[in-house]
PDB file of N, CA and C in Angstrom:
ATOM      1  N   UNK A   1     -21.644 -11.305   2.659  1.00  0.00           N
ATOM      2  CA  UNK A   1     -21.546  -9.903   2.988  1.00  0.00           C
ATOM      3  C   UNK A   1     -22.395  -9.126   1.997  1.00  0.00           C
ATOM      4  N   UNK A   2     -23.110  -8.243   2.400  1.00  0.00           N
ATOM      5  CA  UNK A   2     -23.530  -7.307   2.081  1.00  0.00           C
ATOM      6  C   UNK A   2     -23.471  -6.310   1.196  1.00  0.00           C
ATOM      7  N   UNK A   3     -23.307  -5.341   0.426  1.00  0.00           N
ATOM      8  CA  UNK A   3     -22.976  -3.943   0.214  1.00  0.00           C
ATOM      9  C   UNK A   3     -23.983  -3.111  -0.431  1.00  0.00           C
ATOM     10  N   UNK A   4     -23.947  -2.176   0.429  1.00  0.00           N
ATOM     11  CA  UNK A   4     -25.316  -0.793  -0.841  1.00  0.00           C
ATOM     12  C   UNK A   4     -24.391   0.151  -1.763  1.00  0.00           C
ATOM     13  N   UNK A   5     -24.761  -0.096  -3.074  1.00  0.00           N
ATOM     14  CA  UNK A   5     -24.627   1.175  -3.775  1.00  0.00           C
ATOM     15  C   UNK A   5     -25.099   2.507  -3.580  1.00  0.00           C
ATOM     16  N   UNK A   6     -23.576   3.077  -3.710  1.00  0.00           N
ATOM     17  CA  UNK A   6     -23.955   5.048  -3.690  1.00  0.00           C
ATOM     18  C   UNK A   6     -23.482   5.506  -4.619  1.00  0.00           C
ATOM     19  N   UNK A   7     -24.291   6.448  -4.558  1.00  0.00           N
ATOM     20  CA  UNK A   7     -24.008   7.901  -5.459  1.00  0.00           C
ATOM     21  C   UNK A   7     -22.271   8.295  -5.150  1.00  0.00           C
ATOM     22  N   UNK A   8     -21.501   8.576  -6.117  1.00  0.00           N
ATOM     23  CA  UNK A   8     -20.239   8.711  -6.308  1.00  0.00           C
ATOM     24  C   UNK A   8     -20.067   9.750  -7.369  1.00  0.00           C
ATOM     25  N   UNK A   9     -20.314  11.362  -7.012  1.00  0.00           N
ATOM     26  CA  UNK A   9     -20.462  12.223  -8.370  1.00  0.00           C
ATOM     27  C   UNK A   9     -21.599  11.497  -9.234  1.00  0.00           C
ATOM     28  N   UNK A  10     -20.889  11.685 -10.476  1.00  0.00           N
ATOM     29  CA  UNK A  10     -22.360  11.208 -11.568  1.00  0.00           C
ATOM     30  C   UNK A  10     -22.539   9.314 -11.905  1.00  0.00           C
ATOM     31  N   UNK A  11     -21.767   8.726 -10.766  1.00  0.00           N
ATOM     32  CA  UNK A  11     -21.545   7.402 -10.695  1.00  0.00           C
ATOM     33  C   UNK A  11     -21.945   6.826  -9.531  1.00  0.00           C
ATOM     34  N   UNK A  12     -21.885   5.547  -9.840  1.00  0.00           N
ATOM     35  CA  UNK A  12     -22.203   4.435  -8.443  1.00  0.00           C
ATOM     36  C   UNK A  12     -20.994   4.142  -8.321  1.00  0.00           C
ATOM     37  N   UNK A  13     -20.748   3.887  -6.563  1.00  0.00           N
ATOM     38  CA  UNK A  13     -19.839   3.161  -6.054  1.00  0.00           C
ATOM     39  C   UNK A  13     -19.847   2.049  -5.217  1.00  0.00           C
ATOM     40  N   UNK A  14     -19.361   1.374  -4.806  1.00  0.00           N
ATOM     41  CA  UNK A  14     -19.497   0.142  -3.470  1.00  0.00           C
ATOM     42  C   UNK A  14     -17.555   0.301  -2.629  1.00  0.00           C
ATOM     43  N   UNK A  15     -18.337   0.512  -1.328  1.00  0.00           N
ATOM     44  CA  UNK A  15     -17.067   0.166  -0.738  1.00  0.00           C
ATOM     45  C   UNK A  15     -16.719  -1.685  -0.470  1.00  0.00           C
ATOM     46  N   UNK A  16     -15.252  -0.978  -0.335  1.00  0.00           N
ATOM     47  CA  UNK A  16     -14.825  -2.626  -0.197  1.00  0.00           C
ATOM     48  C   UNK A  16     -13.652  -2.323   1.378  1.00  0.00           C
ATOM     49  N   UNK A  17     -14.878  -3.683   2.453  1.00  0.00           N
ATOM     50  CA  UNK A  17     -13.882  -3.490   3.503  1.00  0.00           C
ATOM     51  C   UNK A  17     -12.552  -3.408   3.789  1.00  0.00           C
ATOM     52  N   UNK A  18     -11.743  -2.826   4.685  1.00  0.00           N
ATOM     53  CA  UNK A  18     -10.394  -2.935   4.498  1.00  0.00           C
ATOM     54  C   UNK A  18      -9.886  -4.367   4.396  1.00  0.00           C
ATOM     55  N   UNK A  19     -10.480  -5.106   5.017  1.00  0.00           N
ATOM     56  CA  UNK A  19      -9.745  -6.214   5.698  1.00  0.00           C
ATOM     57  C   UNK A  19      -9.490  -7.084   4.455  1.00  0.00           C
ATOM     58  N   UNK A  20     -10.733  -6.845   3.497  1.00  0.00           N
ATOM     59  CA  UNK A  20     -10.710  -7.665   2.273  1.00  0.00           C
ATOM     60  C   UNK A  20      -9.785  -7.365   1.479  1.00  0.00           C
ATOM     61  N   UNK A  21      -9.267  -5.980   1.226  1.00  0.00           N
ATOM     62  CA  UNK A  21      -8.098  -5.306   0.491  1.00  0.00           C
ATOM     63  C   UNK A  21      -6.966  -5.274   0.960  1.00  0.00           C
ATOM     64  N   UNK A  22      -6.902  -5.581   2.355  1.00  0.00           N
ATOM     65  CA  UNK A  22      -5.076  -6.014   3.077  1.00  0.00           C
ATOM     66  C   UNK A  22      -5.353  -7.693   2.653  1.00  0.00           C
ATOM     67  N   UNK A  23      -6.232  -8.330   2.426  1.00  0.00           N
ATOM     68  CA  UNK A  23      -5.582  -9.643   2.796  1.00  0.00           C
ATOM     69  C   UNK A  23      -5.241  -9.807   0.633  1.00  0.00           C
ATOM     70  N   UNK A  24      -6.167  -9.226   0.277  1.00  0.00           N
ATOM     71  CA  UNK A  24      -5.657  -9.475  -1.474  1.00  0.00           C
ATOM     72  C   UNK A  24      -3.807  -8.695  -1.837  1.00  0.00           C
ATOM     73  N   UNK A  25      -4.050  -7.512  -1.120  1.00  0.00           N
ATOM     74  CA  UNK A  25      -2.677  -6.895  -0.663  1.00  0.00           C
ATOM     75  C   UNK A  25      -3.075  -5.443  -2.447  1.00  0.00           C
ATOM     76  N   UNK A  26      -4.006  -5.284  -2.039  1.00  0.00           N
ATOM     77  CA  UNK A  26      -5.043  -4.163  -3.062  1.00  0.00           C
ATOM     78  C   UNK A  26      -4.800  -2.625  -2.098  1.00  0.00           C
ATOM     79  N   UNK A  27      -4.282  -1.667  -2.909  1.00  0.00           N
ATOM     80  CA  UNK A  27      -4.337  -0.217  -2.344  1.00  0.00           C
ATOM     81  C   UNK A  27      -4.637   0.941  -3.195  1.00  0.00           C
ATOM     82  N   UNK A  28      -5.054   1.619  -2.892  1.00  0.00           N
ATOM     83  CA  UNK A  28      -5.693   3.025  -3.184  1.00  0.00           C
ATOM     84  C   UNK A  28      -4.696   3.323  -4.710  1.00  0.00           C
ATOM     85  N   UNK A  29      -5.920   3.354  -5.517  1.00  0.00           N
ATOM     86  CA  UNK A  29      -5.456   3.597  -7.145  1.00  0.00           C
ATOM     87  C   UNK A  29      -4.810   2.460  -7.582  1.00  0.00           C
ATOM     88  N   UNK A  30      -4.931   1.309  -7.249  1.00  0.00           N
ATOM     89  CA  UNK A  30      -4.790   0.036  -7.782  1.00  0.00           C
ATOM     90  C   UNK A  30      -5.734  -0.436  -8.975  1.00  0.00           C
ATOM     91  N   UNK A  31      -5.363  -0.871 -10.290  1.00  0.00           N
ATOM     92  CA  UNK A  31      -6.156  -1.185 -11.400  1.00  0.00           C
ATOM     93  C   UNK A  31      -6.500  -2.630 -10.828  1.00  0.00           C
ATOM     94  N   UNK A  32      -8.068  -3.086 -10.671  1.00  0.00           N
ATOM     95  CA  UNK A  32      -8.720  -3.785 -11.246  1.00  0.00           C
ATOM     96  C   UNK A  32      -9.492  -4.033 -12.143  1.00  0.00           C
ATOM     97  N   UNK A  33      -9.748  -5.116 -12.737  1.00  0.00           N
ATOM     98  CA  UNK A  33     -10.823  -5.655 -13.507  1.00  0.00           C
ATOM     99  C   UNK A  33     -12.158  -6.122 -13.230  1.00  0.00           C
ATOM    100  N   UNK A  34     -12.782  -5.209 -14.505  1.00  0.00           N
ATOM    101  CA  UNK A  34     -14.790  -5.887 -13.642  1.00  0.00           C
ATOM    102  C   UNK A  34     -15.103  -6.440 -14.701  1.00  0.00           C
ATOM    103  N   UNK A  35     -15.571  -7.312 -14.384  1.00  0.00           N
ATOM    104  CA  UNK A  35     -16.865  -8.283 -15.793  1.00  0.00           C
ATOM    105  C   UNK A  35     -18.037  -8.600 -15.353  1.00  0.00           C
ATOM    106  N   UNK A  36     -18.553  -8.511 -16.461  1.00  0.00           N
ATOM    107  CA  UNK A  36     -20.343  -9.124 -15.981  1.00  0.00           C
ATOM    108  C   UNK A  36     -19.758 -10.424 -16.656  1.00  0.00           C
ATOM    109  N   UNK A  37     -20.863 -11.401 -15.502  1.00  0.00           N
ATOM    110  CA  UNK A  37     -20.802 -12.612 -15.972  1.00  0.00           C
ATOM    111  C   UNK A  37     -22.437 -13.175 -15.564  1.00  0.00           C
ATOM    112  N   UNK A  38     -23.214 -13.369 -16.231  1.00  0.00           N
ATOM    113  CA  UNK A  38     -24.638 -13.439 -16.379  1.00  0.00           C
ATOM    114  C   UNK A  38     -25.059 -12.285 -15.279  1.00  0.00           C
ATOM    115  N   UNK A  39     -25.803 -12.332 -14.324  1.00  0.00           N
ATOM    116  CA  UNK A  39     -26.223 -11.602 -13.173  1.00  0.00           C
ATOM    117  C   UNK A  39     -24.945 -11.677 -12.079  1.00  0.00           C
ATOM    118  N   UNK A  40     -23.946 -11.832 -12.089  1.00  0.00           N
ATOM    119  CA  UNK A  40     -22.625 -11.495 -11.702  1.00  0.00           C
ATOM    120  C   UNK A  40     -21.870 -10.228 -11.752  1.00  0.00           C
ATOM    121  N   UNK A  41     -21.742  -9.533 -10.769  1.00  0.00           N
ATOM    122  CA  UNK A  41     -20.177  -8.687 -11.362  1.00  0.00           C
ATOM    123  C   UNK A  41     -18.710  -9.055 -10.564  1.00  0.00           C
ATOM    124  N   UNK A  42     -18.072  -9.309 -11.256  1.00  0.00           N
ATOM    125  CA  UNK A  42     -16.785 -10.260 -10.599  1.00  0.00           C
ATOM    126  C   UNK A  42     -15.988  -8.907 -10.953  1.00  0.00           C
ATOM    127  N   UNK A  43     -15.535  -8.825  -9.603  1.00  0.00           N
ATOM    128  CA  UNK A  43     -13.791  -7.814  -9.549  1.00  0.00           C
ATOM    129  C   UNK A  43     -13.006  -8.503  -9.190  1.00  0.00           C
ATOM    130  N   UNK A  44     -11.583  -8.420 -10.052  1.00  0.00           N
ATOM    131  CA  UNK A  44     -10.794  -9.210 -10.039  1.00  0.00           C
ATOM    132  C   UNK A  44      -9.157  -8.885 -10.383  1.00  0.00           C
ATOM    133  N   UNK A  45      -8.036  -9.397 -10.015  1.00  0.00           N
ATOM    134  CA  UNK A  45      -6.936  -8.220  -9.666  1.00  0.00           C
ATOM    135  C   UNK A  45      -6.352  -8.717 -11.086  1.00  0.00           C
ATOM    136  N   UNK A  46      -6.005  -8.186 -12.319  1.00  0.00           N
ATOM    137  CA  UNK A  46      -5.428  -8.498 -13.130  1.00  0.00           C
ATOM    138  C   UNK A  46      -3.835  -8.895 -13.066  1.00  0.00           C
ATOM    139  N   UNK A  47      -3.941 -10.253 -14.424  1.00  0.00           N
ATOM    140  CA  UNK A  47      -2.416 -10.917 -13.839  1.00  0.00           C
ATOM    141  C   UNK A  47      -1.655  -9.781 -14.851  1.00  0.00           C
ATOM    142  N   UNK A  48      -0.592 -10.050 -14.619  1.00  0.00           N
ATOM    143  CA  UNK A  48       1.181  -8.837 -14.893  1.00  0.00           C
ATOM    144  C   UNK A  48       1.275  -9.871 -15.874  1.00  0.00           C
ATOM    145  N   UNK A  49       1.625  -9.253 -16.670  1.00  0.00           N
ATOM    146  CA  UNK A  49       2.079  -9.496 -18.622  1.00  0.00           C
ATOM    147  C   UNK A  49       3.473  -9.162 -18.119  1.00  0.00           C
ATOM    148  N   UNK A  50       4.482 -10.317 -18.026  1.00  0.00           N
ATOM    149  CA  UNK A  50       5.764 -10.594 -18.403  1.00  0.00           C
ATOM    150  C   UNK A  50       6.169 -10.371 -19.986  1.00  0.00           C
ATOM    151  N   UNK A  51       6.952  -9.361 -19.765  1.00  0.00           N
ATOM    152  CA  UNK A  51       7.815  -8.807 -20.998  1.00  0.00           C
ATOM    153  C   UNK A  51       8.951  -9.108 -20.916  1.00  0.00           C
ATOM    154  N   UNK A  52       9.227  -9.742 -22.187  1.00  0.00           N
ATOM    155  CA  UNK A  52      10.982 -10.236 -22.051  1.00  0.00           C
ATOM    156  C   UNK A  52      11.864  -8.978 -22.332  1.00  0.00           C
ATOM    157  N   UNK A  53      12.868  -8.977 -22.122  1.00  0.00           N
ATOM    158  CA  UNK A  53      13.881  -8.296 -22.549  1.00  0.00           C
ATOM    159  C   UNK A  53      13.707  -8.079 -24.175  1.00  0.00           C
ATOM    160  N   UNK A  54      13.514  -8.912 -25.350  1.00  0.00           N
ATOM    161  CA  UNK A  54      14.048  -8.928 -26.308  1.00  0.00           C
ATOM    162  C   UNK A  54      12.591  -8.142 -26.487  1.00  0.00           C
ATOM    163  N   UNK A  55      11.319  -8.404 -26.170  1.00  0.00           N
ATOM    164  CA  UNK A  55       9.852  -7.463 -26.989  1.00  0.00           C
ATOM    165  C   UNK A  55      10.050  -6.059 -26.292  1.00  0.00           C
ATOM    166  N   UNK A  56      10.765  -5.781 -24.942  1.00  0.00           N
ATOM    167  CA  UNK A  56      11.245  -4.333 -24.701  1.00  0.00           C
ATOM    168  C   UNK A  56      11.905  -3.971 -25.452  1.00  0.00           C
ATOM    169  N   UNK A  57      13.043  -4.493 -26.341  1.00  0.00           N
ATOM    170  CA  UNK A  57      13.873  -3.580 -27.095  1.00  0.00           C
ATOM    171  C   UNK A  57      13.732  -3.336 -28.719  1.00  0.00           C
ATOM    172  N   UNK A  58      12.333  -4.118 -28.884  1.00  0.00           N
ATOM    173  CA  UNK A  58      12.098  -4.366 -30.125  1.00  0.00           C
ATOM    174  C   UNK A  58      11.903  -3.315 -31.157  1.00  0.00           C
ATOM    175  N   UNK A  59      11.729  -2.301 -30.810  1.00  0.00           N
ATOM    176  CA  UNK A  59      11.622  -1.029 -31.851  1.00  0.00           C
ATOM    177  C   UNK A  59      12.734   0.283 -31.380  1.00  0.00           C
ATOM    178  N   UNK A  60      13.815  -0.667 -30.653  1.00  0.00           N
ATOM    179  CA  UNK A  60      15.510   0.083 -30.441  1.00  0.00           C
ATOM    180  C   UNK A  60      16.112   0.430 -31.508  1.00  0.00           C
ATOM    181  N   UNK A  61      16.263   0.893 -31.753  1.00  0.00           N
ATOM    182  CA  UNK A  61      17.130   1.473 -32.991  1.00  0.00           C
ATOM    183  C   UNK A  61      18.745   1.382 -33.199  1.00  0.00           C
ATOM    184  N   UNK A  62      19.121   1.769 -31.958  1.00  0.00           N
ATOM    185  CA  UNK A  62      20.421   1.661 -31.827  1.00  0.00           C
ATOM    186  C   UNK A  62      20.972   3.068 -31.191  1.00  0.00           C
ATOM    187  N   UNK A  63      20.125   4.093 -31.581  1.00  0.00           N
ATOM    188  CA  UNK A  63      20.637   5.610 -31.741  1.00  0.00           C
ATOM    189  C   UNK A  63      20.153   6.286 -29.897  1.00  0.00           C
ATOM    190  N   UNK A  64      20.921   6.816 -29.346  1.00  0.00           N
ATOM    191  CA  UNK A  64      20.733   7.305 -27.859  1.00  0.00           C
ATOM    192  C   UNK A  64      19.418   8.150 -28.210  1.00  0.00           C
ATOM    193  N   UNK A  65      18.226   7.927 -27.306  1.00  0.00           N
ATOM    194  CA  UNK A  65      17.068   9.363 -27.639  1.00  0.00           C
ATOM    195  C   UNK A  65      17.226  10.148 -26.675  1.00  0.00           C
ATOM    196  N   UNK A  66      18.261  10.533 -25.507  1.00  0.00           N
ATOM    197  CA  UNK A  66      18.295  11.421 -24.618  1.00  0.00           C
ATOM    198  C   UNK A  66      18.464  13.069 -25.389  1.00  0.00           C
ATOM    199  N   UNK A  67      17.680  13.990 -24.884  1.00  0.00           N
ATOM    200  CA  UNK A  67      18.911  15.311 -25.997  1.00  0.00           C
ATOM    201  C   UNK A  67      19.378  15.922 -24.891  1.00  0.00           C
ATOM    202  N   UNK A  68      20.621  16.643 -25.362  1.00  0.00           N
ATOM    203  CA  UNK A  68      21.564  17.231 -24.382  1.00  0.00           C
ATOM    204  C   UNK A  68      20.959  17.717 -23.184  1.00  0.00           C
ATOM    205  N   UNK A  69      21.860  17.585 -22.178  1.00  0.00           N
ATOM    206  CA  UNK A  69      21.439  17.961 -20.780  1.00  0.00           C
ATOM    207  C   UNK A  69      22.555  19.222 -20.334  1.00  0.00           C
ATOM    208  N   UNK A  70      21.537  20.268 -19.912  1.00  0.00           N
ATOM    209  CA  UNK A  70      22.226  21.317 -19.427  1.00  0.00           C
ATOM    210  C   UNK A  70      22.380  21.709 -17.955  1.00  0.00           C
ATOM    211  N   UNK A  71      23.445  21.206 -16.866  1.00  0.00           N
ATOM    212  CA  UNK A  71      23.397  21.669 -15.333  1.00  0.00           C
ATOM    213  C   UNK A  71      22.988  22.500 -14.722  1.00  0.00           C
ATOM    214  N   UNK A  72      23.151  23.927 -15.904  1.00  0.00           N
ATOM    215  CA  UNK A  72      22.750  24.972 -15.077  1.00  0.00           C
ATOM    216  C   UNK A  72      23.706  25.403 -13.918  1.00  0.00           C
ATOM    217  N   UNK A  73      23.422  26.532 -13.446  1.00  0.00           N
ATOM    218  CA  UNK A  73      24.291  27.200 -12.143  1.00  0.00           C
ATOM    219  C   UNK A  73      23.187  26.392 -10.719  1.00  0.00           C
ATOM    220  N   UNK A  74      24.582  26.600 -10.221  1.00  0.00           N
ATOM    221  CA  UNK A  74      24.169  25.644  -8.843  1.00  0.00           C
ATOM    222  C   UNK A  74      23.331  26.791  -8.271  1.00  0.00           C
ATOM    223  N   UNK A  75      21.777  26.496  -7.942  1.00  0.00           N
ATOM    224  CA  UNK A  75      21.240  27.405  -6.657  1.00  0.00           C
ATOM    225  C   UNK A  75      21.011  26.915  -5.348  1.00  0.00           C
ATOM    226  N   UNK A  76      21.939  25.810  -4.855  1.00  0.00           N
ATOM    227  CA  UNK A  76      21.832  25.656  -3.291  1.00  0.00           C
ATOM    228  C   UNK A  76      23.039  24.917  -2.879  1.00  0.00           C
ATOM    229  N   UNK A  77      22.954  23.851  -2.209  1.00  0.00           N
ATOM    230  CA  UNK A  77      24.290  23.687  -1.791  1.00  0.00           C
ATOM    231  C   UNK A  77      24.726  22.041  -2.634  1.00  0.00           C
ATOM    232  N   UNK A  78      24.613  22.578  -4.020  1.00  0.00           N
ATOM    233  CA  UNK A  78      24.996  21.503  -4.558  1.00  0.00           C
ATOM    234  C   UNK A  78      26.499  21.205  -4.563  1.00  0.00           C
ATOM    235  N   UNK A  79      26.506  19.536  -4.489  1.00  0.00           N
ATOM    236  CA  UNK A  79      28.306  19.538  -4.388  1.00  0.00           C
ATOM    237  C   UNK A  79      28.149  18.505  -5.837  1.00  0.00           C
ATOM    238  N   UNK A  80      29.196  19.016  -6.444  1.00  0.00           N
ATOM    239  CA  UNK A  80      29.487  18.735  -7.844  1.00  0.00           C
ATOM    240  C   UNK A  80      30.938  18.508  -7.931  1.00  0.00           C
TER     241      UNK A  80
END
């Protein structure tokens, strides 16, 4: 397949057919990755960095960081 570069504002772009982006399962504002690799440019869907539980809580403190929450007067048909 094919593709021509365009003008994209002060950038180049290339479209990418749909069919190629439903079957990777790729949608609009999805982060990929580009590399040059000699006369190559490879796009490519970056893998998900598994975080355990224990490196999420690693700079927990112990202490709640929420600060007080105020309800306010109801302006519609809140049921409380």
């Amino acid at each position: 397949m094919e593709a021509r570069i365009q003008k994209w504002g002060n950038s180049s772009g290339i479209r990418i057919p749909s069919s190629i982006l439903k079957s990777l399962n790729i949608k609009t504002n999805d982060i990929l990755t580009i590399e040059q690799e000699d006369d190559k440019i490879i796009i490519s869907i970056p893998k998900k960095k598994k975080i355990s539980l224990e490196d999420k809580f690693k700079d927990y403190n112990g202490k709640n960081l929420a600060k007080e929450f105020s309800w306010d007067k109801d302006v519609g048909k809140e049921i409380w």
